[in-house]
PDB file of N, CA and C in Angstrom:
ATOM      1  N   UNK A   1      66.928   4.266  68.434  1.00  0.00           N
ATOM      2  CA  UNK A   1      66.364   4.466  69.747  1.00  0.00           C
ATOM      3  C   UNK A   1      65.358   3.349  69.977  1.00  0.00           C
ATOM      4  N   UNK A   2      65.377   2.696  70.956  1.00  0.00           N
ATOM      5  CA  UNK A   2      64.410   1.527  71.304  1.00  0.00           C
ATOM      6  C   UNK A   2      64.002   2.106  72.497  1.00  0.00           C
ATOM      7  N   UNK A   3      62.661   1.892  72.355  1.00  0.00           N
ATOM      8  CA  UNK A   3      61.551   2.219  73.143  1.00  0.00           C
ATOM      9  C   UNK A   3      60.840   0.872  73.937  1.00  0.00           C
ATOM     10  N   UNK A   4      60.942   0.395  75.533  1.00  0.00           N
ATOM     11  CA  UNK A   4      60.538  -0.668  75.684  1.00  0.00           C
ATOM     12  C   UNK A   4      59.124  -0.703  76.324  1.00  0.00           C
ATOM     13  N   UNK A   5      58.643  -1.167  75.837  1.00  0.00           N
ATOM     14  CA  UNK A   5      57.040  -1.006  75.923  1.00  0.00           C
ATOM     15  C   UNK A   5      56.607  -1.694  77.046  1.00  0.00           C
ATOM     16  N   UNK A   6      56.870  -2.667  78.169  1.00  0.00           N
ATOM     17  CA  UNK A   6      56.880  -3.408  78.801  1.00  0.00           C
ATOM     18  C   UNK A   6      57.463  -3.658  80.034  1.00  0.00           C
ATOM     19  N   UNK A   7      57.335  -4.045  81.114  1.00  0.00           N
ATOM     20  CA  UNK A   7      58.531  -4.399  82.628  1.00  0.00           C
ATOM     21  C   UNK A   7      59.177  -5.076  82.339  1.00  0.00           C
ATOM     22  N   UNK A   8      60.335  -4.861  83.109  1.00  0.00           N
ATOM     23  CA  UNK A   8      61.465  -6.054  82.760  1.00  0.00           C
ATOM     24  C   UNK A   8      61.057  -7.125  83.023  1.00  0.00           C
ATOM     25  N   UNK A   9      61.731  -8.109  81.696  1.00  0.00           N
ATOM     26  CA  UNK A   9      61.413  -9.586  81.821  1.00  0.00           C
ATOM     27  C   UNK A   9      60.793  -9.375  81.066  1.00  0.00           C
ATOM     28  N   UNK A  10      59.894  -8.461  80.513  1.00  0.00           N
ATOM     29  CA  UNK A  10      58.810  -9.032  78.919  1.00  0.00           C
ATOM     30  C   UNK A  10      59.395  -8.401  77.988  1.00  0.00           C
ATOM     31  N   UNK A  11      59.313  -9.352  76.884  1.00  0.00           N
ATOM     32  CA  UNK A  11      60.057  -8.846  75.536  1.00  0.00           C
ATOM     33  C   UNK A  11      59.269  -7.777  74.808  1.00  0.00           C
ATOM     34  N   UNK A  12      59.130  -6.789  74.651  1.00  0.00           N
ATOM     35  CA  UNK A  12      58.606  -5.793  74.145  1.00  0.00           C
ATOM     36  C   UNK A  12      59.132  -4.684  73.685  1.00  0.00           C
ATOM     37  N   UNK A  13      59.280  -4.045  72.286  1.00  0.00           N
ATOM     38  CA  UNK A  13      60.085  -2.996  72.262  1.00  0.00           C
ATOM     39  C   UNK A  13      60.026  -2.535  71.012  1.00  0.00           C
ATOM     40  N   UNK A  14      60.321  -0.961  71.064  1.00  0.00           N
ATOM     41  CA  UNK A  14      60.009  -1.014  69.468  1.00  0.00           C
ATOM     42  C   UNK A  14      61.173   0.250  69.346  1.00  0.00           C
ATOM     43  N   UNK A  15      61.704   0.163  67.788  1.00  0.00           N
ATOM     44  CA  UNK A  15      62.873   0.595  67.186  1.00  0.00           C
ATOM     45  C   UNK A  15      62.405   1.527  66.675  1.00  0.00           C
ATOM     46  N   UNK A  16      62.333   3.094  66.930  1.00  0.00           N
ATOM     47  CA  UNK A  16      62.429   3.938  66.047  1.00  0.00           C
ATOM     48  C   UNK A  16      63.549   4.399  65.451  1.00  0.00           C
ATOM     49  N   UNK A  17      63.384   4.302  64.094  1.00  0.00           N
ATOM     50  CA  UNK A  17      64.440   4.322  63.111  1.00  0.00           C
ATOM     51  C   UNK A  17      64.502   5.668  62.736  1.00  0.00           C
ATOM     52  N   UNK A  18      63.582   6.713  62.583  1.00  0.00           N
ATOM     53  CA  UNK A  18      63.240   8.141  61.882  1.00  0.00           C
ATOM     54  C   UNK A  18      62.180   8.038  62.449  1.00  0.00           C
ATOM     55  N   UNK A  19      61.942   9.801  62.301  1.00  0.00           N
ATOM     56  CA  UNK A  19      60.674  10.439  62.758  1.00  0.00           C
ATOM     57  C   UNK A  19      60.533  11.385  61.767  1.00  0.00           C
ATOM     58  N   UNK A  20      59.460  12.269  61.912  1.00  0.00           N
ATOM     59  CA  UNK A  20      59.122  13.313  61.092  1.00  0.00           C
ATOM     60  C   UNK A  20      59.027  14.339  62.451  1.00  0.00           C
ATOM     61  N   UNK A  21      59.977  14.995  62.572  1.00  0.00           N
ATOM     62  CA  UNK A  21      60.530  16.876  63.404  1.00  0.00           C
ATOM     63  C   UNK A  21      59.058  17.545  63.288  1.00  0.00           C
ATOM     64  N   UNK A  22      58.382  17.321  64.407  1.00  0.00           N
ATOM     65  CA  UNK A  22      57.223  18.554  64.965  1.00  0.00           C
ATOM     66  C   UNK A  22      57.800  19.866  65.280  1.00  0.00           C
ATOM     67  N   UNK A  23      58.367  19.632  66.561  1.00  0.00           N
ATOM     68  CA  UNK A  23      59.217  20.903  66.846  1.00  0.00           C
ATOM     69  C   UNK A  23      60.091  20.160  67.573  1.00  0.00           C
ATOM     70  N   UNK A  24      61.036  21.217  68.037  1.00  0.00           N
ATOM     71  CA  UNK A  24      62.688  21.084  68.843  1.00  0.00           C
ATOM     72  C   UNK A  24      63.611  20.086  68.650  1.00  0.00           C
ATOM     73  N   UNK A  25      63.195  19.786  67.128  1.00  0.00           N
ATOM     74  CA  UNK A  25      64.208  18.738  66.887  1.00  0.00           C
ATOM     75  C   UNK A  25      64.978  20.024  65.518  1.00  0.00           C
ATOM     76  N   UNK A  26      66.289  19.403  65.496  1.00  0.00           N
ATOM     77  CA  UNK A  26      67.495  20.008  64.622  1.00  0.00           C
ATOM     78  C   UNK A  26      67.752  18.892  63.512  1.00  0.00           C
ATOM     79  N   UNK A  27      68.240  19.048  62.918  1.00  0.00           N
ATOM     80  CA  UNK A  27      68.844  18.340  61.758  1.00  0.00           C
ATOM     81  C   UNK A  27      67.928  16.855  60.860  1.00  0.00           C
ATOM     82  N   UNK A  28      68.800  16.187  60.407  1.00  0.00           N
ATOM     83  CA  UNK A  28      67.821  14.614  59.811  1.00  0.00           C
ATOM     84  C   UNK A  28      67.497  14.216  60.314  1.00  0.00           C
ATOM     85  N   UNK A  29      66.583  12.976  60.369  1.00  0.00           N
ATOM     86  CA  UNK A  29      66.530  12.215  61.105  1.00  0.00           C
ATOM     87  C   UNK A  29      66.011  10.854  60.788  1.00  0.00           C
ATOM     88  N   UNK A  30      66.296  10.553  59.434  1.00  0.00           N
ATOM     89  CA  UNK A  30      65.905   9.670  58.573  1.00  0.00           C
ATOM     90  C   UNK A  30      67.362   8.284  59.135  1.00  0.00           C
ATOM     91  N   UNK A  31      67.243   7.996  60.215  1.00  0.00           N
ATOM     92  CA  UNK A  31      67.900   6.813  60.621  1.00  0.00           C
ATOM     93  C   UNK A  31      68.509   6.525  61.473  1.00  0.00           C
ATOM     94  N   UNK A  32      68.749   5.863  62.292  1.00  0.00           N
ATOM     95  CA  UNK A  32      68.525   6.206  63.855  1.00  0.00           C
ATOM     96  C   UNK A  32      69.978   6.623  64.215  1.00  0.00           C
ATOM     97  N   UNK A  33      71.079   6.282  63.723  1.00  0.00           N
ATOM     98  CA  UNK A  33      71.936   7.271  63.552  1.00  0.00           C
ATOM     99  C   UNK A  33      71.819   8.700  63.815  1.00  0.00           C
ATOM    100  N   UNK A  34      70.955   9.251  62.661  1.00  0.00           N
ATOM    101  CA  UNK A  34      70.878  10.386  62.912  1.00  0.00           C
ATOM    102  C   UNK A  34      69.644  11.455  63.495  1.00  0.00           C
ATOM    103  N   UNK A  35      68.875   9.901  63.466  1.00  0.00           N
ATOM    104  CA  UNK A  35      67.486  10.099  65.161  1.00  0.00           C
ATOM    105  C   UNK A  35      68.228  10.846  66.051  1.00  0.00           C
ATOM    106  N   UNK A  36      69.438   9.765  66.809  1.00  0.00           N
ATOM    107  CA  UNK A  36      69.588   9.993  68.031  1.00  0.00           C
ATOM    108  C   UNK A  36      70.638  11.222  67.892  1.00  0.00           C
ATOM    109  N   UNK A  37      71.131  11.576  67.405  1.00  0.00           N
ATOM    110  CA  UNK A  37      72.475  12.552  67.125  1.00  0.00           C
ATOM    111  C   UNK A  37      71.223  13.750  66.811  1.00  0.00           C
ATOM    112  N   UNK A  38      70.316  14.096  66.553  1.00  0.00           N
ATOM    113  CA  UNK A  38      69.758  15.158  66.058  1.00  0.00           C
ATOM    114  C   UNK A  38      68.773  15.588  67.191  1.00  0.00           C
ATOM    115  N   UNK A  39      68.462  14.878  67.739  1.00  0.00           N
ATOM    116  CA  UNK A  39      67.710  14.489  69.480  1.00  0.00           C
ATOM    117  C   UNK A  39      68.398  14.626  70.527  1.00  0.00           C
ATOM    118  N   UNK A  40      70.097  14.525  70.846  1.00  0.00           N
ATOM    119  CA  UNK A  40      70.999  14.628  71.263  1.00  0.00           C
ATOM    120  C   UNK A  40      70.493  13.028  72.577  1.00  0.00           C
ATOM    121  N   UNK A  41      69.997  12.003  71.614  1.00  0.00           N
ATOM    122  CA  UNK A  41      69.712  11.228  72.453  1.00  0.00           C
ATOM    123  C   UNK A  41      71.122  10.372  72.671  1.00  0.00           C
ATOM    124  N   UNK A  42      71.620   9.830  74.408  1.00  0.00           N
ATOM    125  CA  UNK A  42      73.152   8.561  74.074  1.00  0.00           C
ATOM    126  C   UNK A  42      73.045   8.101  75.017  1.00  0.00           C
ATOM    127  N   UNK A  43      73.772   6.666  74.930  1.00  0.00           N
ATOM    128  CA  UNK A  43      73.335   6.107  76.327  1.00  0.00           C
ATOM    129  C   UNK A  43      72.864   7.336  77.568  1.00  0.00           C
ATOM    130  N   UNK A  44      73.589   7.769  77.804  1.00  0.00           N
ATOM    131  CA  UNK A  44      72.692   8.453  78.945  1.00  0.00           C
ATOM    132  C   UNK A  44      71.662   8.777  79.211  1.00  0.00           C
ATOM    133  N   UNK A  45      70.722   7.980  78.726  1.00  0.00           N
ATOM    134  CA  UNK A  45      69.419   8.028  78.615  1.00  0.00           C
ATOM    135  C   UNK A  45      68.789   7.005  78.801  1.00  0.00           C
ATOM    136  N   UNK A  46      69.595   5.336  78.841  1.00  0.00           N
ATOM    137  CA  UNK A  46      68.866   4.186  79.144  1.00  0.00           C
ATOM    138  C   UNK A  46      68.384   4.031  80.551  1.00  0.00           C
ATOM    139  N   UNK A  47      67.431   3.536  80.321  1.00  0.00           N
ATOM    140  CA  UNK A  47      66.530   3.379  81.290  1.00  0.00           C
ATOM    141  C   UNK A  47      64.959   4.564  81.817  1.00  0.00           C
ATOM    142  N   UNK A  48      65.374   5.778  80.812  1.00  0.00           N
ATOM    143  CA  UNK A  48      64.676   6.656  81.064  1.00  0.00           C
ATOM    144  C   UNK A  48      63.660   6.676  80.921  1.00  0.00           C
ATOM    145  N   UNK A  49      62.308   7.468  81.704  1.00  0.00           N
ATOM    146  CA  UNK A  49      61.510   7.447  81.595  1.00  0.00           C
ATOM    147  C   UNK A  49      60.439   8.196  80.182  1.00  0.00           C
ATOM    148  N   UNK A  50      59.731   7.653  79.414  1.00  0.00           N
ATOM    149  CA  UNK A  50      59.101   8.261  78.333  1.00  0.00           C
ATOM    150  C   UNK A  50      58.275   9.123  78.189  1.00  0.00           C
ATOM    151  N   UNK A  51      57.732   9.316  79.998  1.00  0.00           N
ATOM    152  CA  UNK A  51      56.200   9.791  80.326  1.00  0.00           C
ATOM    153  C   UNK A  51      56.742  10.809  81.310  1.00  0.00           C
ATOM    154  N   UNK A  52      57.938  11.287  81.037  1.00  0.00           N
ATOM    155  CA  UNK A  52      58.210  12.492  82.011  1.00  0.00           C
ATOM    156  C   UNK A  52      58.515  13.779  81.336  1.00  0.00           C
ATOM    157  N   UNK A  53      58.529  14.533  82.113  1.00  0.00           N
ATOM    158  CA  UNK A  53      57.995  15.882  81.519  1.00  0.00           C
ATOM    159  C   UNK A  53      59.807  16.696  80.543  1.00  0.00           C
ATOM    160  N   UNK A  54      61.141  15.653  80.945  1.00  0.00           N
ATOM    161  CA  UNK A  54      62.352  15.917  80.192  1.00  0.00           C
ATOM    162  C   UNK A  54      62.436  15.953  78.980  1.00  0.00           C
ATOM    163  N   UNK A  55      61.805  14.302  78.520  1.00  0.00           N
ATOM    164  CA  UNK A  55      62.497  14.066  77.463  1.00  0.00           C
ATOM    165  C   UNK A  55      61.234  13.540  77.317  1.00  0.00           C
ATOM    166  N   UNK A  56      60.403  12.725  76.530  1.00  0.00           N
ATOM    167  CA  UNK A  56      58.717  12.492  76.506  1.00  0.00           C
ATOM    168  C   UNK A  56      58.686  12.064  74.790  1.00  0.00           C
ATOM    169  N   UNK A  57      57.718  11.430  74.315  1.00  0.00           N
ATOM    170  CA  UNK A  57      57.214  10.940  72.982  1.00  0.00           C
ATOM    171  C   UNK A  57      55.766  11.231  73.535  1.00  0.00           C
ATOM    172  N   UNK A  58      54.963  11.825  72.307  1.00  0.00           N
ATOM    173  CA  UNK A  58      53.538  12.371  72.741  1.00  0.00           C
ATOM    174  C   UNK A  58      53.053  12.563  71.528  1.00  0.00           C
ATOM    175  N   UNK A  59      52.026  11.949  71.902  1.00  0.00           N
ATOM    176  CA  UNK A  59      50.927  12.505  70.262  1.00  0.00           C
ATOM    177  C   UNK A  59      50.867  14.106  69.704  1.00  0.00           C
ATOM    178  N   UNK A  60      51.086  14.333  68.740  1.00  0.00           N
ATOM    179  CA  UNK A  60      50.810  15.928  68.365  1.00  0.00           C
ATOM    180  C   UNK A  60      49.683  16.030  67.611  1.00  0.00           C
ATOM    181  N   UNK A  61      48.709  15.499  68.209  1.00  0.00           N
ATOM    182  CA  UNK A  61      47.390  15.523  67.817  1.00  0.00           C
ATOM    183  C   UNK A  61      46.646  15.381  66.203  1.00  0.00           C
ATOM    184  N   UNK A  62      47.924  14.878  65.868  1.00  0.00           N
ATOM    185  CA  UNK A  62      47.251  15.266  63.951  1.00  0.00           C
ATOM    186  C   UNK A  62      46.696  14.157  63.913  1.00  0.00           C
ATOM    187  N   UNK A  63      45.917  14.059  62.338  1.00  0.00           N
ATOM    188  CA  UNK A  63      44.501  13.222  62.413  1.00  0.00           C
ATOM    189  C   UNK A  63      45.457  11.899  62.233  1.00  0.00           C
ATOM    190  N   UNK A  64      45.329  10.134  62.521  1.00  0.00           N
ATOM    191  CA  UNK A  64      45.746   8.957  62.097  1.00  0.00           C
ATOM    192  C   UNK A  64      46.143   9.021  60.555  1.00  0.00           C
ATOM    193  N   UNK A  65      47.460   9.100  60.064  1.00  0.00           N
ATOM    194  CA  UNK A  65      47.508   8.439  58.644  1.00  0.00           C
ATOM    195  C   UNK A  65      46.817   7.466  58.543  1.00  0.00           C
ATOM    196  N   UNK A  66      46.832   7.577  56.671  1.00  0.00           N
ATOM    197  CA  UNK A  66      45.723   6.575  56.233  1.00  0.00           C
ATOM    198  C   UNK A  66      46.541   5.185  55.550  1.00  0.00           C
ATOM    199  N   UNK A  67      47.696   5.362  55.257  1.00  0.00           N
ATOM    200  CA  UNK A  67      48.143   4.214  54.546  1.00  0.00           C
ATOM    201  C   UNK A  67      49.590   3.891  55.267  1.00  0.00           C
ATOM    202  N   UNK A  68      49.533   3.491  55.960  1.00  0.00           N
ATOM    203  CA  UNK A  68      50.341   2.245  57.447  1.00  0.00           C
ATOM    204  C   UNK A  68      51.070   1.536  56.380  1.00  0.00           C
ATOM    205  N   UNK A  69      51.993   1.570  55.918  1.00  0.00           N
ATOM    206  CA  UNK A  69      53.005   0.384  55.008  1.00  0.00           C
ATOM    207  C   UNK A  69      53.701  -0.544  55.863  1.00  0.00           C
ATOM    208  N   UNK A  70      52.926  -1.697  55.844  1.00  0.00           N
ATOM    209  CA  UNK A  70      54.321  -2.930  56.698  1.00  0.00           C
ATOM    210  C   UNK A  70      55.143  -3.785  55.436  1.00  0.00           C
ATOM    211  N   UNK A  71      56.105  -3.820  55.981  1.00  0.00           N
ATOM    212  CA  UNK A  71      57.121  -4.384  55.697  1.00  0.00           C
ATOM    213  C   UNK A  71      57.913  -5.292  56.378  1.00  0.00           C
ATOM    214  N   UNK A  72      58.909  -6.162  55.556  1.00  0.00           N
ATOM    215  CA  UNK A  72      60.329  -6.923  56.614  1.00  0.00           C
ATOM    216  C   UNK A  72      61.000  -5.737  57.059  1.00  0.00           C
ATOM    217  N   UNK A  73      61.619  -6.183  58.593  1.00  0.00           N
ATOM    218  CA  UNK A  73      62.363  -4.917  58.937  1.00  0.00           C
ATOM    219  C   UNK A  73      63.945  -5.218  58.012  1.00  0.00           C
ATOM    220  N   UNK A  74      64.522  -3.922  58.734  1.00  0.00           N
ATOM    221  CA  UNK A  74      66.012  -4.287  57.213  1.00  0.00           C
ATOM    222  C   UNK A  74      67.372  -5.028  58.551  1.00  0.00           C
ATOM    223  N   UNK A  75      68.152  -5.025  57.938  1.00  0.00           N
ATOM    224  CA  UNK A  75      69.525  -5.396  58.263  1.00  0.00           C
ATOM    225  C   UNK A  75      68.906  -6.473  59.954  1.00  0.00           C
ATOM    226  N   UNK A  76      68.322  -7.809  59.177  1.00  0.00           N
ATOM    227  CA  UNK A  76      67.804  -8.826  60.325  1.00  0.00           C
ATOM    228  C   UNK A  76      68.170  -9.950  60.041  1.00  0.00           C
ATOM    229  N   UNK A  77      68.958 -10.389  58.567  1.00  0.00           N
ATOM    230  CA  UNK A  77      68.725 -11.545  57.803  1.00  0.00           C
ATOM    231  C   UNK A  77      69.306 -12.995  58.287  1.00  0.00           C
ATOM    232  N   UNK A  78      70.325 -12.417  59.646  1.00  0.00           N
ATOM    233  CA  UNK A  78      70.402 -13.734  60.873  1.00  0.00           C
ATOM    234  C   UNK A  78      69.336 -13.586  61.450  1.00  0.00           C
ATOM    235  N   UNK A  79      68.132 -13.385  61.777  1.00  0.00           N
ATOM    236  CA  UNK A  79      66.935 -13.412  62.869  1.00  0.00           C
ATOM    237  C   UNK A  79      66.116 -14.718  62.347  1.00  0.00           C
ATOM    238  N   UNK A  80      66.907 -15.784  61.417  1.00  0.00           N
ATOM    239  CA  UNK A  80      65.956 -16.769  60.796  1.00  0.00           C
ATOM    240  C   UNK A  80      64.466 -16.176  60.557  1.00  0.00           C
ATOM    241  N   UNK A  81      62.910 -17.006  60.809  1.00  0.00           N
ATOM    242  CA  UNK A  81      61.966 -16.548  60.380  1.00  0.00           C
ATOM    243  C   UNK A  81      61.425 -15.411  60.810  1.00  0.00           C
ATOM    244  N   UNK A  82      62.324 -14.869  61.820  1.00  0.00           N
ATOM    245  CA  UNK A  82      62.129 -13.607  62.104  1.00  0.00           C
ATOM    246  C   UNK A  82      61.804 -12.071  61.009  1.00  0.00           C
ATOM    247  N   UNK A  83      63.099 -13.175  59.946  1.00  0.00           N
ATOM    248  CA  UNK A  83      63.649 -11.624  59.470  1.00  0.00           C
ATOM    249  C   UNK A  83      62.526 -11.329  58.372  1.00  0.00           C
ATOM    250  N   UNK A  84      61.749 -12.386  58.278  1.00  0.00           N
ATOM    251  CA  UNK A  84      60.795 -12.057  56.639  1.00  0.00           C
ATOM    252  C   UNK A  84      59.502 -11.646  57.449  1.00  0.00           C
ATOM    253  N   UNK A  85      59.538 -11.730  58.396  1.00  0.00           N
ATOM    254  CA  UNK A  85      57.657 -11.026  59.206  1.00  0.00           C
ATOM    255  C   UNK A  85      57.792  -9.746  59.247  1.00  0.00           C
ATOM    256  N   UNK A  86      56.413  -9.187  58.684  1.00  0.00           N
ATOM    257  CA  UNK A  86      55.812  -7.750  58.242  1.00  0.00           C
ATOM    258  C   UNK A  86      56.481  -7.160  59.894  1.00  0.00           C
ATOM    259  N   UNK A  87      57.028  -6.524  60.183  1.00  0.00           N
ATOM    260  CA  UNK A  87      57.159  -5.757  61.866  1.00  0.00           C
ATOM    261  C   UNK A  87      57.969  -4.174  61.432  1.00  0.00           C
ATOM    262  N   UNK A  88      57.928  -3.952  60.390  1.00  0.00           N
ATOM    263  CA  UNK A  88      58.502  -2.745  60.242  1.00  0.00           C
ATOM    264  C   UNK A  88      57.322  -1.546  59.307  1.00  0.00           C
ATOM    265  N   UNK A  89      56.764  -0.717  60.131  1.00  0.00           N
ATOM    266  CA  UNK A  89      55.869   0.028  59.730  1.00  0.00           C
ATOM    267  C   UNK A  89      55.898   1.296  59.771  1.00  0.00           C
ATOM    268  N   UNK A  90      55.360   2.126  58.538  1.00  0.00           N
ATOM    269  CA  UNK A  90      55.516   3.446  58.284  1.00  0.00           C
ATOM    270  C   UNK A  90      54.574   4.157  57.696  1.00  0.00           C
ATOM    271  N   UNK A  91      54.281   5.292  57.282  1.00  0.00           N
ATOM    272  CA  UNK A  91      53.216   6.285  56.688  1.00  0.00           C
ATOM    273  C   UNK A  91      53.981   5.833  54.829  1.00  0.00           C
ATOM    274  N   UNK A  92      52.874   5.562  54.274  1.00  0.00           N
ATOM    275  CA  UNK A  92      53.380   5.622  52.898  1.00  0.00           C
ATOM    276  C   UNK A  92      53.482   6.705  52.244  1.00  0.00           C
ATOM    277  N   UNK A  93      54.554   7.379  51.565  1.00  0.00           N
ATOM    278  CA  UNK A  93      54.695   8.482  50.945  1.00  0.00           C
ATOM    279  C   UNK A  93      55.939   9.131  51.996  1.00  0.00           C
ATOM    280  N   UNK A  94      56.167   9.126  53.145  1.00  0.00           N
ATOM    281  CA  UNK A  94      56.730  10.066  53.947  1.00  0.00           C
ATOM    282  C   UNK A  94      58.019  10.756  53.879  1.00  0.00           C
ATOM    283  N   UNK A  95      57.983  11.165  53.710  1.00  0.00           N
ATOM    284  CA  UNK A  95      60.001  11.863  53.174  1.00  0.00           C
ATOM    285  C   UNK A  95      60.751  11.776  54.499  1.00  0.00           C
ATOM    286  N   UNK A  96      60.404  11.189  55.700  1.00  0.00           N
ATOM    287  CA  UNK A  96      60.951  10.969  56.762  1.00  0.00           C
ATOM    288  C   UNK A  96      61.335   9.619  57.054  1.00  0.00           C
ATOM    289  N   UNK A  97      61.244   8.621  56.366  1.00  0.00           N
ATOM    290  CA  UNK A  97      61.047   7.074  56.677  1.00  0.00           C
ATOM    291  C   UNK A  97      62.905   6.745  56.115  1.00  0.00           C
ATOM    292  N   UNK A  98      63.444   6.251  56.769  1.00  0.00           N
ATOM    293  CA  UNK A  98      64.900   6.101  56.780  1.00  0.00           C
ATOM    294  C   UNK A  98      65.431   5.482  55.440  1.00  0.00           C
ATOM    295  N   UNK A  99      64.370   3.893  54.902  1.00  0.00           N
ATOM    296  CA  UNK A  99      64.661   3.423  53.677  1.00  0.00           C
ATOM    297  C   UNK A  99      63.269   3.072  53.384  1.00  0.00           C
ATOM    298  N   UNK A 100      62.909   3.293  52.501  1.00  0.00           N
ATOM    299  CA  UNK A 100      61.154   2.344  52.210  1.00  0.00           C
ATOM    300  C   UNK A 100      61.528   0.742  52.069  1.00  0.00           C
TER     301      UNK A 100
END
């Protein structure tokens, strides 16, 4: 699921790969495979809005993790110097994170 952070025309966007299930989510979700299949997210959804009251991403108020792990993101290794910059970040320890 890519999330575009930005108006069209600016490059901005970010890949959620897995989440960790607050509520009303069903099944895995350790990869975006089975993000979006467990979310019942599919194309029919591009372009949608994030901040509406359907379908929404929202803080669930828990306190900031403390240990943020960056990493290379995975399967990039045509992105030239792209592919070795830290841009892939996660909670360390998390049993939700798709691959460490």
């Amino acid at each position: 699921m890519n999330v575009v952070t930005q108006s069209e025309g600016q490059a901005s966007a970010v890949l959620l790969r897995a989440l960790e299930p607050v509520r009303n989510v069903e099944g895995r979700t350790q990869g975006p495979g089975l993000l979006c299949r467990s979310m019942g997210i599919d194309r029919g959804l591009n372009g949608h809005d994030l901040v509406s009251a359907a379908f929404h991403v929202a803080d669930d108020g828990a306190p900031a993790p403390r240990a943020i792990v960056m990493r290379p993101r995975i399967g990039v290794d045509y992105a030239g110097h792209w592919a070795k910059r830290l841009l892939r970040f996660y909670i360390r320890g998390n049993p939700y994170v798709s691959r460490p």
